[in-house]
N, C-alpha and C. Protein backbone atom coordinates (compact mmCIF):
# COMPACT_ATOMS: atom_id res chain seq x y z
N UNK A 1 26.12 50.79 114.42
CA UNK A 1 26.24 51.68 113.29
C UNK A 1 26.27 53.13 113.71
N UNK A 2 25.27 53.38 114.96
CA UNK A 2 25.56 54.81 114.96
C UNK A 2 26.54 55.30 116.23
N UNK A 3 27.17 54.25 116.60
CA UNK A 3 28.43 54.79 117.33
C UNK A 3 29.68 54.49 116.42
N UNK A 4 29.75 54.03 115.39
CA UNK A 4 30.79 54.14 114.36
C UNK A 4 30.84 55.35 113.97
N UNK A 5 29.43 55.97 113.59
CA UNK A 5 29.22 57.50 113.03
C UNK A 5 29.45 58.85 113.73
N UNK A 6 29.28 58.29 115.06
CA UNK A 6 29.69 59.41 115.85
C UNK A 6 31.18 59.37 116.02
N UNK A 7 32.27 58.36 116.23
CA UNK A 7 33.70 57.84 116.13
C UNK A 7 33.89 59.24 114.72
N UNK A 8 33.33 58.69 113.96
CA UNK A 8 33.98 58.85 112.59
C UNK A 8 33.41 61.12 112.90
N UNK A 9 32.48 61.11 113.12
CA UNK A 9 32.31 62.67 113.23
C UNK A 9 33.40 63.47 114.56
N UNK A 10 33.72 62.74 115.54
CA UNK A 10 34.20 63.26 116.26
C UNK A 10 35.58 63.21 116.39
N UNK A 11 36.36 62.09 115.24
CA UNK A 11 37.62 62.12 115.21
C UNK A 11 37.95 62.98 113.88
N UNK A 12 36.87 63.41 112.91
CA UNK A 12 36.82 64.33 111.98
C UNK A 12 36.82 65.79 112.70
N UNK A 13 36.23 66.15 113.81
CA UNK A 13 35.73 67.30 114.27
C UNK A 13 37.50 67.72 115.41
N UNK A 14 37.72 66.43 115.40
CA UNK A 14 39.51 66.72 116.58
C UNK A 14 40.17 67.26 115.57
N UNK A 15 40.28 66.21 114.32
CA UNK A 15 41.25 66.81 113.41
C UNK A 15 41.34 68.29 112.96
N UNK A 16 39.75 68.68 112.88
CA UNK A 16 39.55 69.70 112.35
C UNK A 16 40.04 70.65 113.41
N UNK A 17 39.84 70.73 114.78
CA UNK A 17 40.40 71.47 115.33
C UNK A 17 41.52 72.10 115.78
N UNK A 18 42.44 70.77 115.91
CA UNK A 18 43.98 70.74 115.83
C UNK A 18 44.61 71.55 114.69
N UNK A 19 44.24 71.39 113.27
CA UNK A 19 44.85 72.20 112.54
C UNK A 19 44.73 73.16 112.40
N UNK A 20 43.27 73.46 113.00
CA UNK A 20 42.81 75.09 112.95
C UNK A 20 43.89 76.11 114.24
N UNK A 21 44.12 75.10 115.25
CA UNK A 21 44.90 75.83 116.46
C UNK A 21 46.01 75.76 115.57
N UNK A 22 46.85 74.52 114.92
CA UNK A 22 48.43 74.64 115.13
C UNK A 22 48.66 75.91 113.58
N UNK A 23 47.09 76.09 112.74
CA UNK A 23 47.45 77.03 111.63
C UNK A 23 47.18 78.64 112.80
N UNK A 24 46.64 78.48 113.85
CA UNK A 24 46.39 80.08 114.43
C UNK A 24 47.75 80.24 115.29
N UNK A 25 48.73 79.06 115.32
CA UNK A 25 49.74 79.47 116.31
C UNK A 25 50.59 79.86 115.20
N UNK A 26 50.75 79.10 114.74
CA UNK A 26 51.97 79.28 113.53
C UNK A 26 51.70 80.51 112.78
N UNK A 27 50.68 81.27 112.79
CA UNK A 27 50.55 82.41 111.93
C UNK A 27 50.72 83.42 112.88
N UNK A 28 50.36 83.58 114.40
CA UNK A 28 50.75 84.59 115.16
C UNK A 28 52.31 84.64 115.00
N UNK A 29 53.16 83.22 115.12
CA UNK A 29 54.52 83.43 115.42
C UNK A 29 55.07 84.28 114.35
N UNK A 30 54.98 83.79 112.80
CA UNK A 30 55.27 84.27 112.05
C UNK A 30 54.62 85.69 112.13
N UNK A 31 54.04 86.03 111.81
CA UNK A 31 53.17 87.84 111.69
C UNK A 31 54.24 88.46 113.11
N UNK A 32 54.73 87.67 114.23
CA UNK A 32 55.78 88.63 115.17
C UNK A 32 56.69 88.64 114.89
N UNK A 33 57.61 87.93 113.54
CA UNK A 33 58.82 88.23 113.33
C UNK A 33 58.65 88.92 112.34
N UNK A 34 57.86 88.80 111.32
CA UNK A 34 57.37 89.86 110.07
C UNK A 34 57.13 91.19 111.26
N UNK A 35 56.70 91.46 112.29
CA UNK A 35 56.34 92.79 112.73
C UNK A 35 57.51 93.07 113.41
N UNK A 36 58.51 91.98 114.34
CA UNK A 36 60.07 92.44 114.67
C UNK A 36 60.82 93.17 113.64
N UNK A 37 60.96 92.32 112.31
CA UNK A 37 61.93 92.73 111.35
C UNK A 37 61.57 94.61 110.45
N UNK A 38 60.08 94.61 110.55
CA UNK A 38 59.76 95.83 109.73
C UNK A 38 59.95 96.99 111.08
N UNK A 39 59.59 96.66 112.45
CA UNK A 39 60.14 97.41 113.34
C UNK A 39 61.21 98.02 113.48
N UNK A 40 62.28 96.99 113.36
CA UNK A 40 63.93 97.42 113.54
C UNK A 40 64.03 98.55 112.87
N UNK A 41 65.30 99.17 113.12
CA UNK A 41 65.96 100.19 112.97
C UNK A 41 66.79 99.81 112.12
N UNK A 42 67.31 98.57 111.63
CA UNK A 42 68.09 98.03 110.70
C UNK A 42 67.72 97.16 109.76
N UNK A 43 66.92 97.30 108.78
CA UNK A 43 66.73 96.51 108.00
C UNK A 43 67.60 96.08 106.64
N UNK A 44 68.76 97.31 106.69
CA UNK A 44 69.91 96.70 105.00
C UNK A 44 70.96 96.71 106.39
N UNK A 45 71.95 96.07 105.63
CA UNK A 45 73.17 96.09 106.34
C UNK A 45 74.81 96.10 105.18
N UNK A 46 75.35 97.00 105.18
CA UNK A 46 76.38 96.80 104.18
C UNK A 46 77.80 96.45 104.97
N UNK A 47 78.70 95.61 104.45
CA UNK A 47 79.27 95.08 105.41
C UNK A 47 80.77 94.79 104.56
N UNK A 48 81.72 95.42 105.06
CA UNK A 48 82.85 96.56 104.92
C UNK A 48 83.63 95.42 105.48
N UNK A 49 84.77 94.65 104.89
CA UNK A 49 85.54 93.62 105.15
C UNK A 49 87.33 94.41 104.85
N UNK A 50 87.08 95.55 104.60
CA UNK A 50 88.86 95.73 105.23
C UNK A 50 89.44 95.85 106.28
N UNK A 51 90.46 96.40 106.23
CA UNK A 51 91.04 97.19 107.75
C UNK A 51 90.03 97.92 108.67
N UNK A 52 90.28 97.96 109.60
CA UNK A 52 89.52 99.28 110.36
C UNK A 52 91.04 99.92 111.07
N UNK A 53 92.14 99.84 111.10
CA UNK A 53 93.11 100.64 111.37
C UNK A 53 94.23 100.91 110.96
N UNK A 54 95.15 101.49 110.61
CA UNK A 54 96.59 101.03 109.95
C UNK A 54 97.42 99.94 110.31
N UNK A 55 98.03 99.61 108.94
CA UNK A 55 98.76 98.53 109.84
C UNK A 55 99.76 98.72 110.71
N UNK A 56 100.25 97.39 111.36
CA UNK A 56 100.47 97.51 112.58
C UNK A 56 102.32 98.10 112.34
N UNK A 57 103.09 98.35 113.52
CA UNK A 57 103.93 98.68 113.20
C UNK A 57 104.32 100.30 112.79
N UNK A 58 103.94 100.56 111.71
CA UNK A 58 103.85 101.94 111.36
C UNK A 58 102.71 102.46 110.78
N UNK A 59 102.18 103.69 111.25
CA UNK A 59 100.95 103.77 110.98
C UNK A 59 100.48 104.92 109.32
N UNK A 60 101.76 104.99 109.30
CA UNK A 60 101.74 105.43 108.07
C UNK A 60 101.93 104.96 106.40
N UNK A 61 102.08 103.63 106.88
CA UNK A 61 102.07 102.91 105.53
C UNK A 61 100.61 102.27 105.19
N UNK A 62 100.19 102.19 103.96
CA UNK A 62 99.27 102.15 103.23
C UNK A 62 99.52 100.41 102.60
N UNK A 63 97.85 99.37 102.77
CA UNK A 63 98.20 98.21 102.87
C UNK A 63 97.76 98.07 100.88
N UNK A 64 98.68 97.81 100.11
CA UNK A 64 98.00 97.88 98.96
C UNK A 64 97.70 96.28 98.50
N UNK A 65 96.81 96.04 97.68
CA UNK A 65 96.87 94.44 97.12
C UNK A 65 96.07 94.63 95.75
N UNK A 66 97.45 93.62 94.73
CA UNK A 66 96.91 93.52 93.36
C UNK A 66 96.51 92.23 93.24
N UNK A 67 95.29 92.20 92.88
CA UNK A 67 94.80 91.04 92.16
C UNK A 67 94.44 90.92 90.54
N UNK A 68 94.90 89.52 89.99
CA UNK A 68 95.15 89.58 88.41
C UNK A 68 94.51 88.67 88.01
N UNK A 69 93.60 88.91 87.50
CA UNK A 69 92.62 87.71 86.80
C UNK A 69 92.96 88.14 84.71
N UNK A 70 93.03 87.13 84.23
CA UNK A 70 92.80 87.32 82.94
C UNK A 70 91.19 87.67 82.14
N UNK A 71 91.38 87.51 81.27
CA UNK A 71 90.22 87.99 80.61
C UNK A 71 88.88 87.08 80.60
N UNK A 72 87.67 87.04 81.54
CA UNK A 72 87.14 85.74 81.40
C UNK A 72 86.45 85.06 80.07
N UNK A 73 86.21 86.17 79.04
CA UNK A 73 85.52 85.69 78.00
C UNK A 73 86.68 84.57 77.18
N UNK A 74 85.36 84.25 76.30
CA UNK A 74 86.30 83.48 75.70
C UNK A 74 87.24 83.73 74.51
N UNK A 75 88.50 83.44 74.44
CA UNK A 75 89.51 84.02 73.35
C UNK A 75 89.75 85.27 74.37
N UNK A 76 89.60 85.36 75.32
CA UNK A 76 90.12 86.70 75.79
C UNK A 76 91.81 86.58 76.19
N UNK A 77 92.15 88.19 76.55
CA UNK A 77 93.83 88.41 76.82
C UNK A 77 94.04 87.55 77.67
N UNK A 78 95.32 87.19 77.75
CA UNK A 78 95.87 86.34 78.73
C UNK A 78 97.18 87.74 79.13
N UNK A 79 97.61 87.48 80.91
CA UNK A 79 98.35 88.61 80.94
C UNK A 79 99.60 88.20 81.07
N UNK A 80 100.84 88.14 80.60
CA UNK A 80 102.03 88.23 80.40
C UNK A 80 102.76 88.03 81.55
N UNK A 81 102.93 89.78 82.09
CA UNK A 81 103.49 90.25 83.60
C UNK A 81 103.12 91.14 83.92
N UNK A 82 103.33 91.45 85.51
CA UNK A 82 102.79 93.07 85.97
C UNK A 82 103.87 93.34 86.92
N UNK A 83 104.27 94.45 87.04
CA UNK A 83 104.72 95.18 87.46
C UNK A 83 103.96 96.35 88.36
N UNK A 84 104.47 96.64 89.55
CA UNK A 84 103.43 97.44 90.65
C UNK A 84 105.03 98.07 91.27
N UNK A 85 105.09 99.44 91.34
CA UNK A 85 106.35 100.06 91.69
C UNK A 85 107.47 99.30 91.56
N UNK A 86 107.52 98.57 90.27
CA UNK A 86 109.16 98.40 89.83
C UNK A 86 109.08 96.84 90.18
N UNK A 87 108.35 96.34 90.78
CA UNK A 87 108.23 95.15 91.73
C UNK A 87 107.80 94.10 90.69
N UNK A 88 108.09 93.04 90.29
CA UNK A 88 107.59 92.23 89.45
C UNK A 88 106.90 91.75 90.12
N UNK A 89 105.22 90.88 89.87
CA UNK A 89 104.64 90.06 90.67
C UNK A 89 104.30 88.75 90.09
N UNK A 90 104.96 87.57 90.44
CA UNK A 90 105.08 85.88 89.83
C UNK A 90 103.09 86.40 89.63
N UNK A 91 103.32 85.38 88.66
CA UNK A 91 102.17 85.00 88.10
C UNK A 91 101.91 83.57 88.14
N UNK A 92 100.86 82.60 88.39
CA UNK A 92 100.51 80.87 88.14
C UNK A 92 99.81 80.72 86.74
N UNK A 93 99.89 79.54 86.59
CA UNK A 93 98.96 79.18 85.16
C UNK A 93 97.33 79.54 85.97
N UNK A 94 97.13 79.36 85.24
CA UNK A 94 95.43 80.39 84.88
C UNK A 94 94.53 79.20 85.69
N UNK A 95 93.69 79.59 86.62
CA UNK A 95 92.87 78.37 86.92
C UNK A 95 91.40 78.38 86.09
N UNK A 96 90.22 77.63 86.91
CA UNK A 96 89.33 77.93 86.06
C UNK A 96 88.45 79.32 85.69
N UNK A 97 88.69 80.29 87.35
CA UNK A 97 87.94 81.68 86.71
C UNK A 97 88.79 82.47 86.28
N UNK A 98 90.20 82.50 85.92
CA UNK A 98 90.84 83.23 85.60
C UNK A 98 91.90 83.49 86.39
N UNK A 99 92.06 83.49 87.82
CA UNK A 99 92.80 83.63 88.40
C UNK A 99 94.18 83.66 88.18
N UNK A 100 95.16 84.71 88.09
CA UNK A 100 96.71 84.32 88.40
C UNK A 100 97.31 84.60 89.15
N UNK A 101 96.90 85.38 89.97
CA UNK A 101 98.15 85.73 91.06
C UNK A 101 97.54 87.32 92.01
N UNK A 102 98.46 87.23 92.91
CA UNK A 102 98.25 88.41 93.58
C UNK A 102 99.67 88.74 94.67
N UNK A 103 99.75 90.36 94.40
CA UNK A 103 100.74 91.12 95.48
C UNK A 103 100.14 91.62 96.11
N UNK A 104 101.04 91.17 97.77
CA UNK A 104 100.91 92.92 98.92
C UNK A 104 101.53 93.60 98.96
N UNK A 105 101.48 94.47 98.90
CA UNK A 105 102.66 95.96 99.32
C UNK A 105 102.23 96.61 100.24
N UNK A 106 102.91 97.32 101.71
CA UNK A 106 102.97 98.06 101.98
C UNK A 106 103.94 99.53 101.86
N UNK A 107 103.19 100.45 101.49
CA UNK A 107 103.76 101.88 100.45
C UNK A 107 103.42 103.38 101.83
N UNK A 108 104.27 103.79 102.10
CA UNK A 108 103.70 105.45 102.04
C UNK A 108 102.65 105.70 101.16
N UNK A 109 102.37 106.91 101.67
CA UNK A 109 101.31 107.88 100.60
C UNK A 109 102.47 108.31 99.21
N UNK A 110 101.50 108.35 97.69
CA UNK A 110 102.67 108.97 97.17
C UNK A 110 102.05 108.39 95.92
N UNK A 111 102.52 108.66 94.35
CA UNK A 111 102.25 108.16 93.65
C UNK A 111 103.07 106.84 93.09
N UNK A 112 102.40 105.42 92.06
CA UNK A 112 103.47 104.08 91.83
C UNK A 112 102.51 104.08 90.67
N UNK A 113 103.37 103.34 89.87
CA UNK A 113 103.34 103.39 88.48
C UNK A 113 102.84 101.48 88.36
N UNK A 114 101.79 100.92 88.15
CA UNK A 114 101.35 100.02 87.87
C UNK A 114 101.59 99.81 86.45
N UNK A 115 102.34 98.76 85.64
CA UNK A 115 102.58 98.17 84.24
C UNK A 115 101.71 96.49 84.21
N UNK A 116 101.38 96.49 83.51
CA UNK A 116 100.77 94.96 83.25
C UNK A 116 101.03 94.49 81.73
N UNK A 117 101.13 93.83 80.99
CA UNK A 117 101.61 93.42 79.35
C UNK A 117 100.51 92.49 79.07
N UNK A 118 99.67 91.89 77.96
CA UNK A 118 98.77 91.20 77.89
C UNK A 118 99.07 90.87 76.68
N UNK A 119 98.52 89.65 76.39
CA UNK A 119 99.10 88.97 75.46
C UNK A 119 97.24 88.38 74.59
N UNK A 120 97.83 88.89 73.14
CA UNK A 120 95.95 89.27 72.77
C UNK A 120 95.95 87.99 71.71
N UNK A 121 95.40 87.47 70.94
CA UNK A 121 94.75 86.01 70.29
C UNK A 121 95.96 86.10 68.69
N UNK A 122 96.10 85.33 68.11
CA UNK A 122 97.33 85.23 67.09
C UNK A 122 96.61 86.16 66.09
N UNK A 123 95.60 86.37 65.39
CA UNK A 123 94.82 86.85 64.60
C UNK A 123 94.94 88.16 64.94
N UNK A 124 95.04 88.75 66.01
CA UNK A 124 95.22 90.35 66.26
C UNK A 124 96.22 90.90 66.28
N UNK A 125 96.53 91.80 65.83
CA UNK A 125 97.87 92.80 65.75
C UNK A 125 97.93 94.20 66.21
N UNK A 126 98.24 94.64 67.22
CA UNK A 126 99.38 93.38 68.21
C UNK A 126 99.73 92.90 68.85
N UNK A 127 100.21 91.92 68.78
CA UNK A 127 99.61 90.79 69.57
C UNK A 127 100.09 91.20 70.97
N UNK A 128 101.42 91.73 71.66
CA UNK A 128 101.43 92.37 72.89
C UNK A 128 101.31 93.62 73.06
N UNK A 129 100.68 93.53 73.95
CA UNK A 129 99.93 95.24 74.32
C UNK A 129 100.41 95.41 75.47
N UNK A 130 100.68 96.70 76.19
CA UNK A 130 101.56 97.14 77.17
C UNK A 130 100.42 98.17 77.95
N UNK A 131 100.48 98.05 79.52
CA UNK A 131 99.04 99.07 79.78
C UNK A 131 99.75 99.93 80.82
N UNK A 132 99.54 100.80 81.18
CA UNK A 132 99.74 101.39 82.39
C UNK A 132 99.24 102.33 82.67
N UNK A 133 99.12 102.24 84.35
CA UNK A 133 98.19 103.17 85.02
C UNK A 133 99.07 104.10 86.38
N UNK A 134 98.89 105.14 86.83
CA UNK A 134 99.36 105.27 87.51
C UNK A 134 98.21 105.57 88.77
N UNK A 135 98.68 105.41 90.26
CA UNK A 135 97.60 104.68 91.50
C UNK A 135 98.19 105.85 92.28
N UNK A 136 97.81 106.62 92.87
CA UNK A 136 98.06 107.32 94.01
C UNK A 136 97.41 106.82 95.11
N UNK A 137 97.84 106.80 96.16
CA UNK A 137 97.81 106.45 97.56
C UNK A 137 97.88 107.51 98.46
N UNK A 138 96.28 108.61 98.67
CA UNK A 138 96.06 109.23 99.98
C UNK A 138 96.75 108.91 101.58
N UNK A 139 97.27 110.27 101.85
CA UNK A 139 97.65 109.71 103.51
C UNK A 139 96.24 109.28 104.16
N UNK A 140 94.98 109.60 104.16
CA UNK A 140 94.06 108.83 104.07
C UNK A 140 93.30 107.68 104.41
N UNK A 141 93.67 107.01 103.46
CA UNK A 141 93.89 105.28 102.79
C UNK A 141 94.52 104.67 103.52
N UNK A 142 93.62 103.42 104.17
CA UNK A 142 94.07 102.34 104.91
C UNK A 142 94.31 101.30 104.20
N UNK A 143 93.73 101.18 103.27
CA UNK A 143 93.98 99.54 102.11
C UNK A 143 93.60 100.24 100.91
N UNK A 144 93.92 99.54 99.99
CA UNK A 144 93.73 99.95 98.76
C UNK A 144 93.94 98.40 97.79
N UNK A 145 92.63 98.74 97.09
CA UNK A 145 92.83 96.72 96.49
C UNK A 145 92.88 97.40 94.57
N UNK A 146 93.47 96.89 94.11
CA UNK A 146 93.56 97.17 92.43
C UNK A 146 93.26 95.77 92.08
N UNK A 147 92.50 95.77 91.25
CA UNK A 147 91.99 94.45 90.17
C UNK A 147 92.27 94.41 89.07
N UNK A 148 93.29 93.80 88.26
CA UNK A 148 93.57 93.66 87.15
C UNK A 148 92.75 92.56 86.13
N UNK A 149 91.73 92.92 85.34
CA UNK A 149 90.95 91.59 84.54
C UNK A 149 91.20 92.39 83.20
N UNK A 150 91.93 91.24 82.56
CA UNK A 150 92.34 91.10 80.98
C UNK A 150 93.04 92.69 80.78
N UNK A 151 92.69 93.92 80.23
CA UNK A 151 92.86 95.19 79.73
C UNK A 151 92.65 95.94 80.61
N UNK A 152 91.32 95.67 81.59
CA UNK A 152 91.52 96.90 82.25
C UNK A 152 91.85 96.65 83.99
N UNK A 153 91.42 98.19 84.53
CA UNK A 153 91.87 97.66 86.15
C UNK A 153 91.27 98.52 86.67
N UNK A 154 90.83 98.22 88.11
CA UNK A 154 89.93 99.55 88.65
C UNK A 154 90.65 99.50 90.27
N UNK A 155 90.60 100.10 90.52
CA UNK A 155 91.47 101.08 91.50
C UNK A 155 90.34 101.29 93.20
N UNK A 156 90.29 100.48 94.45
CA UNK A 156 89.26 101.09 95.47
C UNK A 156 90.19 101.13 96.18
């Protein structure tokens, strides 16, 4: 009976120790990457996915790209056609986020006349609406992306 009791205290007293080491290792490791990361010199990082040079070929043309999503709400515009310096750009049927289509252009610096037409719910009048913007292109400017969703469009 009392070497059962000592079994039973001393395989209680291993356990107890083991977890006490593998909780004092595991908390040094962690507390050195918590003290690596607040150390660094870099803790945000913003991370810039265009060009880094002109394109190739000539270094003076400017890489432009329209992207055209429709309106995501619901009953929203659906867009017709667009037009980007005179250029018609095919459009697909609409997927599920809206998506229809997209142009590249490469342009000089200079100003282009962006048209888009949207087509608004039977109940509204009227029912086609005509938009346009005009986009200048800095000598500058290495890419330039325009987003077209439903009415409006924003320009980086």
């Amino acid at each position: 009976m009392k070497q059962a009791r000592l079994t039973q205290i001393l395989t209680l007293f291993g356990t107890t120790c083991c977890l006490m080491a593998s909780i004092f290792i595991f908390r040094s490791k962690s507390q050195l990457k918590i003290e690596e990361i607040f150390n660094s010199k870099q803790i945000v990082q913003n991370t810039y996915l265009g060009p880094t040079s002109p394109v190739l070929g000539n270094p003076k043309l400017i890489l432009v790209e329209v992207i055209i999503n429709d309106d995501p709400a619901l009953g929203g515009v659906e867009i017709q056609n667009v037009e980007f310096n005179e250029t018609s750009i095919p459009l697909k049927p609409r997927d599920v986020y809206g998506f229809r289509g997209q142009g590249s252009f490469q342009l000089p610096p200079g100003k282009y006349k962006l048209v888009w037409t949207v087509n608004r719910d039977k109940s509204v009048w009227p029912r086609s609406v005509s938009h346009e913007e005009l986009v200048t292109l800095s000598p500058r400017d290495l890419w330039v992306q325009i987003t077209i969703q439903g009415e409006t469009a924003s320009i980086r």
